[in-house]
Structure formats: C-alpha cells, structure tokens
PDB file of N, CA and C in Angstrom:
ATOM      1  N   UNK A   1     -13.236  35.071   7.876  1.00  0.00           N
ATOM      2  CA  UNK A   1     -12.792  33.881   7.211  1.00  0.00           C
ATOM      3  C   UNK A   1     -13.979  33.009   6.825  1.00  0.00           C
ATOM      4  N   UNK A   2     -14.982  32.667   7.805  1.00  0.00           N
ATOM      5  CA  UNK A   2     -16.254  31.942   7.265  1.00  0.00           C
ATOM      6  C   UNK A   2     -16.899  32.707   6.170  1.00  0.00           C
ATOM      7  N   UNK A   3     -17.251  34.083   6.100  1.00  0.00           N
ATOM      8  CA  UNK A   3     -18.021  34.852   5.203  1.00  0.00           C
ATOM      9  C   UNK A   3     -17.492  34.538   4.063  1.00  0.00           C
ATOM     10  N   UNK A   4     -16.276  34.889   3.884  1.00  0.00           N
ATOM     11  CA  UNK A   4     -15.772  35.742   2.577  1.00  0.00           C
ATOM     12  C   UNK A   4     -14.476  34.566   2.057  1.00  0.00           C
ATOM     13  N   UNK A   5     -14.834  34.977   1.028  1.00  0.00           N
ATOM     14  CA  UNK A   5     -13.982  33.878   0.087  1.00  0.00           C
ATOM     15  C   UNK A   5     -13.595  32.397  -0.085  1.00  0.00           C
ATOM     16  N   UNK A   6     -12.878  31.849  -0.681  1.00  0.00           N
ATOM     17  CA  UNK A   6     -12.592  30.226  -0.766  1.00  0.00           C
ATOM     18  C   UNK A   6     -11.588  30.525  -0.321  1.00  0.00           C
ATOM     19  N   UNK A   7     -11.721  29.064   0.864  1.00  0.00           N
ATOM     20  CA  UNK A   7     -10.430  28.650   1.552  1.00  0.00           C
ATOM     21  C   UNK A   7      -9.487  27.465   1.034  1.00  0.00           C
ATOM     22  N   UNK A   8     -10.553  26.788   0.267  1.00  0.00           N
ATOM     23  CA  UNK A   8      -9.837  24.822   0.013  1.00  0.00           C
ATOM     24  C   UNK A   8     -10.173  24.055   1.066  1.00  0.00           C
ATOM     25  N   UNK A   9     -10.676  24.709   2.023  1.00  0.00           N
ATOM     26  CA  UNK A   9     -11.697  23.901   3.373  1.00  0.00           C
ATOM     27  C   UNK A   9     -12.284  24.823   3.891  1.00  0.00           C
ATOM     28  N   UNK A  10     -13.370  23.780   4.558  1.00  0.00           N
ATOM     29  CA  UNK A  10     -14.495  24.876   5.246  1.00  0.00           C
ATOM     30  C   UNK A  10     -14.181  24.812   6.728  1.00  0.00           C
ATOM     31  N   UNK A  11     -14.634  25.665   7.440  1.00  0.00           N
ATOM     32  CA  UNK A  11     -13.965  26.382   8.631  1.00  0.00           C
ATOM     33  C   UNK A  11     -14.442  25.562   9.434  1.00  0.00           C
ATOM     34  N   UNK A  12     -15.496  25.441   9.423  1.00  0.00           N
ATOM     35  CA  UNK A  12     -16.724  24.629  10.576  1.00  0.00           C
ATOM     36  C   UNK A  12     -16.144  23.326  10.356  1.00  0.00           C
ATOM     37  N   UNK A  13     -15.285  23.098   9.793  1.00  0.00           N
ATOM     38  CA  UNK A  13     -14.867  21.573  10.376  1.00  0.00           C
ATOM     39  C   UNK A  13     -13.750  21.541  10.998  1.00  0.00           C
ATOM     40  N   UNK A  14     -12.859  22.682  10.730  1.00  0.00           N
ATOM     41  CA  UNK A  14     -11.811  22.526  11.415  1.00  0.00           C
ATOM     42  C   UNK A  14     -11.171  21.870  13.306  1.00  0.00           C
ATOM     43  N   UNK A  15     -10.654  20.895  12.928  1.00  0.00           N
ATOM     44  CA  UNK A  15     -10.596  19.977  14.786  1.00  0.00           C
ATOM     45  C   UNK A  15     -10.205  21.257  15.318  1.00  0.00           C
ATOM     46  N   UNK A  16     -10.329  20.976  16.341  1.00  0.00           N
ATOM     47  CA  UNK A  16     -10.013  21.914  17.656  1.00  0.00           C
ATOM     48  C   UNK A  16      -8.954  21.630  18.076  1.00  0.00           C
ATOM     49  N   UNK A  17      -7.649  22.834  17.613  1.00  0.00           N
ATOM     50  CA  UNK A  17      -6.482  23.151  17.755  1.00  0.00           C
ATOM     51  C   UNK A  17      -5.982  22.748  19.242  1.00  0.00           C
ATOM     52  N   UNK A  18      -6.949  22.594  20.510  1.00  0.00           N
ATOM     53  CA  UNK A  18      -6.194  22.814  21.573  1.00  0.00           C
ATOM     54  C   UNK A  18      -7.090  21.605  22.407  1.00  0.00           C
ATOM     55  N   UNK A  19      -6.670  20.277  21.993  1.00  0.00           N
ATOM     56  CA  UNK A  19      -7.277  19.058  22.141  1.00  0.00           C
ATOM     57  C   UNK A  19      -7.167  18.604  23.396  1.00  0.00           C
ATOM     58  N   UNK A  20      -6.552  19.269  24.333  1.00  0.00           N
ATOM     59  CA  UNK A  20      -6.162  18.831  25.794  1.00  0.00           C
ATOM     60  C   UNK A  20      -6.805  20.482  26.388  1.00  0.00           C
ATOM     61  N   UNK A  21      -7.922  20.593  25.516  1.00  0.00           N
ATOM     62  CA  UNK A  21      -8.804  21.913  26.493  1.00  0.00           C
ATOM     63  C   UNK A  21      -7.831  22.721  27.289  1.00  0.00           C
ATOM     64  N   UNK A  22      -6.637  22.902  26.573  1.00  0.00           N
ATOM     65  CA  UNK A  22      -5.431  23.838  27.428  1.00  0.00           C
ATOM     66  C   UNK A  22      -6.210  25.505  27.440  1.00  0.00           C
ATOM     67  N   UNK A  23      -6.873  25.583  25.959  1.00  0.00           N
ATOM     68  CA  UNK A  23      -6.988  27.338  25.750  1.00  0.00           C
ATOM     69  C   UNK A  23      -8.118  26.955  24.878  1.00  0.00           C
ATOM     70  N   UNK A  24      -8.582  28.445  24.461  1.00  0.00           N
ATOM     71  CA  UNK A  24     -10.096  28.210  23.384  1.00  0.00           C
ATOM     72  C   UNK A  24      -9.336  29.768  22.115  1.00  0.00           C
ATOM     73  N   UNK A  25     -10.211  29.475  21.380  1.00  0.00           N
ATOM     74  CA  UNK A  25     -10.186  30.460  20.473  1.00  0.00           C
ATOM     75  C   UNK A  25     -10.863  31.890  21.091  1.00  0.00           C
ATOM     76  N   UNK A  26     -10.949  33.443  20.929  1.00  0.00           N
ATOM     77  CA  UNK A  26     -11.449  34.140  21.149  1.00  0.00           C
ATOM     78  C   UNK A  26     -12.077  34.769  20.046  1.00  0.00           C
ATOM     79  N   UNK A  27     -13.199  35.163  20.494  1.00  0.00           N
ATOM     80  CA  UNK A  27     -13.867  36.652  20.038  1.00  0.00           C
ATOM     81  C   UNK A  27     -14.775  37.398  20.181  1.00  0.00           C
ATOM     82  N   UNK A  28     -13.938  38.129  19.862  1.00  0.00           N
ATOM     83  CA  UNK A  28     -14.774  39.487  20.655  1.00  0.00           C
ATOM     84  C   UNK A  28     -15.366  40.667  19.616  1.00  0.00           C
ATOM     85  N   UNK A  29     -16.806  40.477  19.472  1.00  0.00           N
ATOM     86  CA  UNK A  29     -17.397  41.120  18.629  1.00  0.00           C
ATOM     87  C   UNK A  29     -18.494  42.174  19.143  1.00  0.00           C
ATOM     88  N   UNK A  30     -18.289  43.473  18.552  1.00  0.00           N
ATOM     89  CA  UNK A  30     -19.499  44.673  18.924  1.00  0.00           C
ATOM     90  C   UNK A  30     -20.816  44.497  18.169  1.00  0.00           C
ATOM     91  N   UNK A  31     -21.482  44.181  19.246  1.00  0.00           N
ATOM     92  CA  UNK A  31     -22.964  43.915  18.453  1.00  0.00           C
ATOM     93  C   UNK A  31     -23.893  45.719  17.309  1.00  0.00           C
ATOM     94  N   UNK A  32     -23.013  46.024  17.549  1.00  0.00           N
ATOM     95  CA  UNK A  32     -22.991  47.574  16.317  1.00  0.00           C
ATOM     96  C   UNK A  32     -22.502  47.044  14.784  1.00  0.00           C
ATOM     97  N   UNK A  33     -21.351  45.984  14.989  1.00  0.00           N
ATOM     98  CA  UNK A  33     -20.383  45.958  13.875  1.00  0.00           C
ATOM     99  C   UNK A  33     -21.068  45.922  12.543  1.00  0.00           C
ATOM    100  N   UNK A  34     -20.854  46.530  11.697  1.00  0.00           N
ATOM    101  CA  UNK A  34     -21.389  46.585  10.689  1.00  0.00           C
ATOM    102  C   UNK A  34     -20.931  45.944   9.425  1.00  0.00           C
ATOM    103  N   UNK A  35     -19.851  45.460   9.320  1.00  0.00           N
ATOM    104  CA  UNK A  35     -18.698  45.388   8.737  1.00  0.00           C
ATOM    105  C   UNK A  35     -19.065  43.374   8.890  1.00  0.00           C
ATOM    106  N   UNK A  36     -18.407  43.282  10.258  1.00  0.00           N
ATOM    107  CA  UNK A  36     -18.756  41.500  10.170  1.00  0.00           C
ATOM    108  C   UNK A  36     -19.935  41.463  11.326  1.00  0.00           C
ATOM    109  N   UNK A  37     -21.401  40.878  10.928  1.00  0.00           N
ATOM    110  CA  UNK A  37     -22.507  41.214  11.231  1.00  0.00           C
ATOM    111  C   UNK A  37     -22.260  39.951  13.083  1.00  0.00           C
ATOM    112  N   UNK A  38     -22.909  40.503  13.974  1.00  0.00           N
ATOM    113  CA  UNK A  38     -23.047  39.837  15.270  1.00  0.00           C
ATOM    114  C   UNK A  38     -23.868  38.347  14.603  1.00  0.00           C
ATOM    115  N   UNK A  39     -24.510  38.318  13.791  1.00  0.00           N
ATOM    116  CA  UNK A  39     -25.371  36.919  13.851  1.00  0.00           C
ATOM    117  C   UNK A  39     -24.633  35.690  13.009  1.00  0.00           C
ATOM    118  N   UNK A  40     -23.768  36.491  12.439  1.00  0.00           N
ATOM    119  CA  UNK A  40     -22.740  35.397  11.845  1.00  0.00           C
ATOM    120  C   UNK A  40     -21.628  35.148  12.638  1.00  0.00           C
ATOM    121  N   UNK A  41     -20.911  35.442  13.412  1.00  0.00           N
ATOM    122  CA  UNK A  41     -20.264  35.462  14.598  1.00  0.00           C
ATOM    123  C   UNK A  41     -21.226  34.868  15.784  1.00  0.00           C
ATOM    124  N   UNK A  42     -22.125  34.709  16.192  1.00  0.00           N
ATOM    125  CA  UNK A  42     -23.029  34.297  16.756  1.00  0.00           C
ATOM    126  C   UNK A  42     -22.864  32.593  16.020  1.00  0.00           C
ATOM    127  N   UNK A  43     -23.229  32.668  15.275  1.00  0.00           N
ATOM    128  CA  UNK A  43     -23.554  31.146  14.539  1.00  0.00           C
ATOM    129  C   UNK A  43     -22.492  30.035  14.485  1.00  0.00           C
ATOM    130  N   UNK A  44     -21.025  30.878  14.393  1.00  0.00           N
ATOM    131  CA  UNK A  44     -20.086  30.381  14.203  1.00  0.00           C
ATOM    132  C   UNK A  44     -19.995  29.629  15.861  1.00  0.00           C
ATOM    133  N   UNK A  45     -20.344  30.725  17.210  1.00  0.00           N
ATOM    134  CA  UNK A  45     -19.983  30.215  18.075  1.00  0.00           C
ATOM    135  C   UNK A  45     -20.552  28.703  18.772  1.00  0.00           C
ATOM    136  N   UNK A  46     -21.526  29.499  17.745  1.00  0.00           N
ATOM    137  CA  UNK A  46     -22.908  27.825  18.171  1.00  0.00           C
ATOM    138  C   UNK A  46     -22.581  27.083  17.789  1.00  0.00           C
ATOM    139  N   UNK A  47     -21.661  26.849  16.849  1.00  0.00           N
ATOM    140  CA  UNK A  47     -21.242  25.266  15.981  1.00  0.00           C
ATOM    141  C   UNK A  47     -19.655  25.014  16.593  1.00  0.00           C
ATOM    142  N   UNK A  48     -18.881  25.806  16.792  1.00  0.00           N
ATOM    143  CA  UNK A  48     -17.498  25.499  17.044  1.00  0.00           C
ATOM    144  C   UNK A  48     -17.302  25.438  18.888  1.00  0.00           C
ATOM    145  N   UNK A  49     -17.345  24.393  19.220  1.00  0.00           N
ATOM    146  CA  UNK A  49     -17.084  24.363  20.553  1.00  0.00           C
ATOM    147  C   UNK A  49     -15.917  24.913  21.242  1.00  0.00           C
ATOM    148  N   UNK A  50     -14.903  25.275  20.850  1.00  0.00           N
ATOM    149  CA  UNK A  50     -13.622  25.687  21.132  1.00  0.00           C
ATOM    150  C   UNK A  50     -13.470  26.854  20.808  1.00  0.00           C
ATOM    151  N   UNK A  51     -14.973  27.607  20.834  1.00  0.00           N
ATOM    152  CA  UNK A  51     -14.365  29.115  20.364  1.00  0.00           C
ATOM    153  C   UNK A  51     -15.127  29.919  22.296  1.00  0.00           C
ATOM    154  N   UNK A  52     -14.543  31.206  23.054  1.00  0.00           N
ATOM    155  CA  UNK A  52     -15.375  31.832  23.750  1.00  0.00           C
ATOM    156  C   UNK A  52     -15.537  33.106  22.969  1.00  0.00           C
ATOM    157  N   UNK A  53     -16.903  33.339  23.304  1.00  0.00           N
ATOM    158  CA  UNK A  53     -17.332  34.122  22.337  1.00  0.00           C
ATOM    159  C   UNK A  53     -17.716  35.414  23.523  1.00  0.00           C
ATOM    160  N   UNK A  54     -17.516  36.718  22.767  1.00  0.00           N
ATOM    161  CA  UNK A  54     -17.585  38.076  23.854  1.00  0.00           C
ATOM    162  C   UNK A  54     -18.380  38.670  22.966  1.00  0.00           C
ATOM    163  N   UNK A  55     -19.726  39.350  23.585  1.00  0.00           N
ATOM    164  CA  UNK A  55     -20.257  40.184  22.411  1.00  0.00           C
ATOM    165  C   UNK A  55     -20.165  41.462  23.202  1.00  0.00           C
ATOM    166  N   UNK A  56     -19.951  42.879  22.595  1.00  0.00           N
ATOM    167  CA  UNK A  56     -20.072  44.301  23.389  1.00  0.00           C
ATOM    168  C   UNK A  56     -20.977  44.199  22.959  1.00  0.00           C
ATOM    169  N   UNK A  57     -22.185  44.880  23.910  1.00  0.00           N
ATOM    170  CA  UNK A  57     -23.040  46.119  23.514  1.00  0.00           C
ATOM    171  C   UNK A  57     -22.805  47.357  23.090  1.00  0.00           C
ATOM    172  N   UNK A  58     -22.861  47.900  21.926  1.00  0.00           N
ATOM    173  CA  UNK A  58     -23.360  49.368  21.593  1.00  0.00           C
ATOM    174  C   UNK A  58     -21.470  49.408  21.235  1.00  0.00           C
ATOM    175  N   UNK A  59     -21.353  48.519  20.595  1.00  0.00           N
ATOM    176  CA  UNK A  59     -19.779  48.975  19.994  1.00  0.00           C
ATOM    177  C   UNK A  59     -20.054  48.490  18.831  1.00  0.00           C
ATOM    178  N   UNK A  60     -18.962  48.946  17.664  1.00  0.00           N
ATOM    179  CA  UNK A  60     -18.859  48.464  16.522  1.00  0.00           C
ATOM    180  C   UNK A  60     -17.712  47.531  16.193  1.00  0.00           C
ATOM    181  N   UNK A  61     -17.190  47.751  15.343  1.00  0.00           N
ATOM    182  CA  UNK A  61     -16.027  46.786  14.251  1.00  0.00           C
ATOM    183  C   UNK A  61     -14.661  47.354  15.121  1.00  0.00           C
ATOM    184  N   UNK A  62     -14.368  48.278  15.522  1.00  0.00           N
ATOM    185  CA  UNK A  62     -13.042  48.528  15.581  1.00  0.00           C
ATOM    186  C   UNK A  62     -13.308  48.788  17.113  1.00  0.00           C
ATOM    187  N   UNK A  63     -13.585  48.005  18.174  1.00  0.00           N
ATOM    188  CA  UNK A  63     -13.879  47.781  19.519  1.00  0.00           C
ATOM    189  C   UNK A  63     -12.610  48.112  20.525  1.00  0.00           C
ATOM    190  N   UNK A  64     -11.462  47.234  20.138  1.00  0.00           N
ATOM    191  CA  UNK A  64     -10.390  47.503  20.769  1.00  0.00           C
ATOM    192  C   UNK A  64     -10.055  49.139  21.077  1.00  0.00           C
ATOM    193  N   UNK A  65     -10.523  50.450  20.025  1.00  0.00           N
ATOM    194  CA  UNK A  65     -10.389  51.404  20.319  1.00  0.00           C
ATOM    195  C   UNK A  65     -11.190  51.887  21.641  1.00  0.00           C
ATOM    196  N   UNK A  66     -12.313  51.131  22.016  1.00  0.00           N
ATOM    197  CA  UNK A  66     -13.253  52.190  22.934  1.00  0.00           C
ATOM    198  C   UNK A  66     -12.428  51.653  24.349  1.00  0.00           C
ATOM    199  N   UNK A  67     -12.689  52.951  25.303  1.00  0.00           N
ATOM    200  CA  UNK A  67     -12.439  53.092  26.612  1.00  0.00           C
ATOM    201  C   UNK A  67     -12.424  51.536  27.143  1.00  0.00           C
ATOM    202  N   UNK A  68     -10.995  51.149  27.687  1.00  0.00           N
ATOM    203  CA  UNK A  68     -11.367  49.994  28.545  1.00  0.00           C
ATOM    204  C   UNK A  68     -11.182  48.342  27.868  1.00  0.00           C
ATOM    205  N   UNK A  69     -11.916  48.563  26.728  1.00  0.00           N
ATOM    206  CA  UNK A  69     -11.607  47.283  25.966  1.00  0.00           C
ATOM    207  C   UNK A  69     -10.544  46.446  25.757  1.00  0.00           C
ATOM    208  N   UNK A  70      -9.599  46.929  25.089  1.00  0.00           N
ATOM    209  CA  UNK A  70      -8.153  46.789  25.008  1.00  0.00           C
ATOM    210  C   UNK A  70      -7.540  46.188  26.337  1.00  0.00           C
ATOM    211  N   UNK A  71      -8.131  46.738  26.914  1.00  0.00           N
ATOM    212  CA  UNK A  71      -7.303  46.034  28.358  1.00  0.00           C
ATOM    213  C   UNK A  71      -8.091  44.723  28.787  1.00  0.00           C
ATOM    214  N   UNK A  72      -9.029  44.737  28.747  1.00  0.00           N
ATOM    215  CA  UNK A  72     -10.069  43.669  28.915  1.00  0.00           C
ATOM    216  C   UNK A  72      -9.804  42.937  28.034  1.00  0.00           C
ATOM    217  N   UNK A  73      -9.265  43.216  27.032  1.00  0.00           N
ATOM    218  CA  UNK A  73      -9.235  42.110  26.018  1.00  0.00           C
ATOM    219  C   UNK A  73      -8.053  41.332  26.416  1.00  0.00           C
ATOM    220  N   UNK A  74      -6.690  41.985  26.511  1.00  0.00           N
ATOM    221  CA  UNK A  74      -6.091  41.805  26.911  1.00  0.00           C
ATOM    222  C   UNK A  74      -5.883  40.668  27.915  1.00  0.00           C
ATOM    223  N   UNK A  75      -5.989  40.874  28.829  1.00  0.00           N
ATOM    224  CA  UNK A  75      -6.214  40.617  30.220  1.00  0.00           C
ATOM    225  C   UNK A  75      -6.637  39.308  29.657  1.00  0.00           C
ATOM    226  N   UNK A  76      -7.976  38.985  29.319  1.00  0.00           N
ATOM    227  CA  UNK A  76      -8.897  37.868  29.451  1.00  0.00           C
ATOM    228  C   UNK A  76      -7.716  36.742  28.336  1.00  0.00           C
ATOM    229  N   UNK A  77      -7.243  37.538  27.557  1.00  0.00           N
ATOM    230  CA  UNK A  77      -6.030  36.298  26.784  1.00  0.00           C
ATOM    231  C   UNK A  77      -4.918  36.473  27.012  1.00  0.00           C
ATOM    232  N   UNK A  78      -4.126  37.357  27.925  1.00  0.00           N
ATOM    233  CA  UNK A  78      -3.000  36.742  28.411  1.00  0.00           C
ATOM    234  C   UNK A  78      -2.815  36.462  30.060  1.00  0.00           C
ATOM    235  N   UNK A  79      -4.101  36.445  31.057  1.00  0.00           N
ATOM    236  CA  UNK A  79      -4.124  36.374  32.449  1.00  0.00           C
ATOM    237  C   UNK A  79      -5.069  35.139  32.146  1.00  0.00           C
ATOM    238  N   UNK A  80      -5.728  34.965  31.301  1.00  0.00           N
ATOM    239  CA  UNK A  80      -6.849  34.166  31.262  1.00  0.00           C
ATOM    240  C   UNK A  80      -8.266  34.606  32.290  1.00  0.00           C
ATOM    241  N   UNK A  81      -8.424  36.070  32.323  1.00  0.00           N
ATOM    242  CA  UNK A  81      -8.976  36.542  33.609  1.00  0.00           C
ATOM    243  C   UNK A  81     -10.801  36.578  32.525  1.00  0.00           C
ATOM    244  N   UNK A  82     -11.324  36.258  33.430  1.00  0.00           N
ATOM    245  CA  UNK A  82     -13.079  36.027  32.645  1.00  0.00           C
ATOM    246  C   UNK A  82     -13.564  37.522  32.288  1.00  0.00           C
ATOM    247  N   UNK A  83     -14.418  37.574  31.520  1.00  0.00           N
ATOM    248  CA  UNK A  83     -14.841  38.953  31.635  1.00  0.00           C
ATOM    249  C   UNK A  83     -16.396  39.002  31.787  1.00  0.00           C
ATOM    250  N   UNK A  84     -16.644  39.419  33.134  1.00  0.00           N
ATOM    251  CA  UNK A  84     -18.227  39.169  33.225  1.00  0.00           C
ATOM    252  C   UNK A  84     -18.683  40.516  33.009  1.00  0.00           C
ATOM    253  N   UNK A  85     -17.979  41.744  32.302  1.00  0.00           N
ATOM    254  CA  UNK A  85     -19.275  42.372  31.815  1.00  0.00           C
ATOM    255  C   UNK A  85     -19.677  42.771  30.560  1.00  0.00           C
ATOM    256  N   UNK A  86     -18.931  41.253  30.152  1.00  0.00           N
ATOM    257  CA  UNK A  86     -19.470  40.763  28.438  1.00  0.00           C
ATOM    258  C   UNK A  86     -20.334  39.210  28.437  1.00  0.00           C
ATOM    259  N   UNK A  87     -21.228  39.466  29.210  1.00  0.00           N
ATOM    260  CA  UNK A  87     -22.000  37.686  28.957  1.00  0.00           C
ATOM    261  C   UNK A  87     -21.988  37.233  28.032  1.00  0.00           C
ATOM    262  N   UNK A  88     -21.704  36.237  27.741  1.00  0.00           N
ATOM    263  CA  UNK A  88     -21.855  35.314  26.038  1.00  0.00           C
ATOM    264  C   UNK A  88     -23.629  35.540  26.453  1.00  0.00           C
ATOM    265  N   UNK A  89     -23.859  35.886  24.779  1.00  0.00           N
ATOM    266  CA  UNK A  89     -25.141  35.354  24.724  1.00  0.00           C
ATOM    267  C   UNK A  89     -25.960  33.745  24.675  1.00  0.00           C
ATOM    268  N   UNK A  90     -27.013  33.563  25.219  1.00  0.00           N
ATOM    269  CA  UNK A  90     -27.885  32.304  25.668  1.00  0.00           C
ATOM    270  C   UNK A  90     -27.507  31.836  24.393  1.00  0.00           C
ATOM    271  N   UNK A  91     -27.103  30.413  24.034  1.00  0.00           N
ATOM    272  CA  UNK A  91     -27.296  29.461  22.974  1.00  0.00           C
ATOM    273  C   UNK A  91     -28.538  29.333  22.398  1.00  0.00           C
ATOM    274  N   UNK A  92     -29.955  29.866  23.166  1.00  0.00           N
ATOM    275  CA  UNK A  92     -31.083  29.573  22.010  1.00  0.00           C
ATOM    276  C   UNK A  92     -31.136  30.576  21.142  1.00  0.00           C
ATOM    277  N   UNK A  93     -30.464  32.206  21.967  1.00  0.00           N
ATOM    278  CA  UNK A  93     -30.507  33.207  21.220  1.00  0.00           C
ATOM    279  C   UNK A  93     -29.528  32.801  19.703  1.00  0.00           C
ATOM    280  N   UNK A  94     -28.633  31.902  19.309  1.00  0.00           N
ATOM    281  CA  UNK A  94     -28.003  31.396  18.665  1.00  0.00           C
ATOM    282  C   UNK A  94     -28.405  31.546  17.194  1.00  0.00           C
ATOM    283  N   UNK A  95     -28.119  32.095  15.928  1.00  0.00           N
ATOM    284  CA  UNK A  95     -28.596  32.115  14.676  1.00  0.00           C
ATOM    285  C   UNK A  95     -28.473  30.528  14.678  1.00  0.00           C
ATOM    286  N   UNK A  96     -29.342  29.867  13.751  1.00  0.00           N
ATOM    287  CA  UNK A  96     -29.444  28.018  13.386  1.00  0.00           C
ATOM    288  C   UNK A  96     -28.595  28.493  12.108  1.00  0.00           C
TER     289      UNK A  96
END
C-alpha cells in the first residue's frame, strides 16, 4: 500500500486505529522477499508507531508457506503470544 499506487491519502499519516494501545498492526516480512523489499517495510516500521514488525531470515514473499510460520503467525495474532525467534530489527538499523 505505501509503494504502489495513489491512495487520496498518504499512509504515514494515518492515526493509529487502536488509540487505547488495545492491539498494534502486524508484519511479518522475509528478509529474501523480493517482491515487497525488507527496507521499505523496515522504514514504514520506523515511522508508524503502532505497527510490530517481524522480519524472517532467509524467507521470501510467500512466508506463511514455510515450516512453522503459519502457526507462529498465528498464534502471535490471535493468543497475542510474542515471537522471540523473530527479533524486530534495532531502530538504527532502520532505512531514514
């Protein structure tokens, strides 16, 4: 949605849907993806406070298919269960 096309508004301003910090936005991106690049997904997370951001290692675009994921994904948005063996990457690592 940030990349590609006109919306009639820009994304990065959008308020934060869940104003009583009930829930956050997700995503979960394979730093392989080729398709929607990790550093633009990266950038987005650095500016939008209300997003948690998951990066895989050594996965691509269609992630939910590999071993394990799916459930993890799962899990982390409907148990609200953390997933520590996806660290968000450091904020300096952050595209500006």
């Amino acid at each position: 949605m940030v990349a590609f096309g006109e919306r009639g508004f820009d994304p990065m301003h959008v308020s934060n849907p869940f104003p009583e910090n009930g829930s956050l936005m997700h995503i979960w991106q394979g730093y392989e993806d080729r398709i929607v690049p990790f550093e633009l997904q990266r950038y987005v997370y650095g500016k939008v406070a209300w997003i948690e951001y998951h990066e895989v290692p050594d996965r691509g675009h269609l992630i939910v298919h590999y071993k394990g994921l799916f459930e993890t994904i799962s899990r982390a948005l409907l148990l609200e269960e953390q997933s520590y063996s996806y660290p968000k990457p450091k904020l300096s690592n952050i595209v500006a």
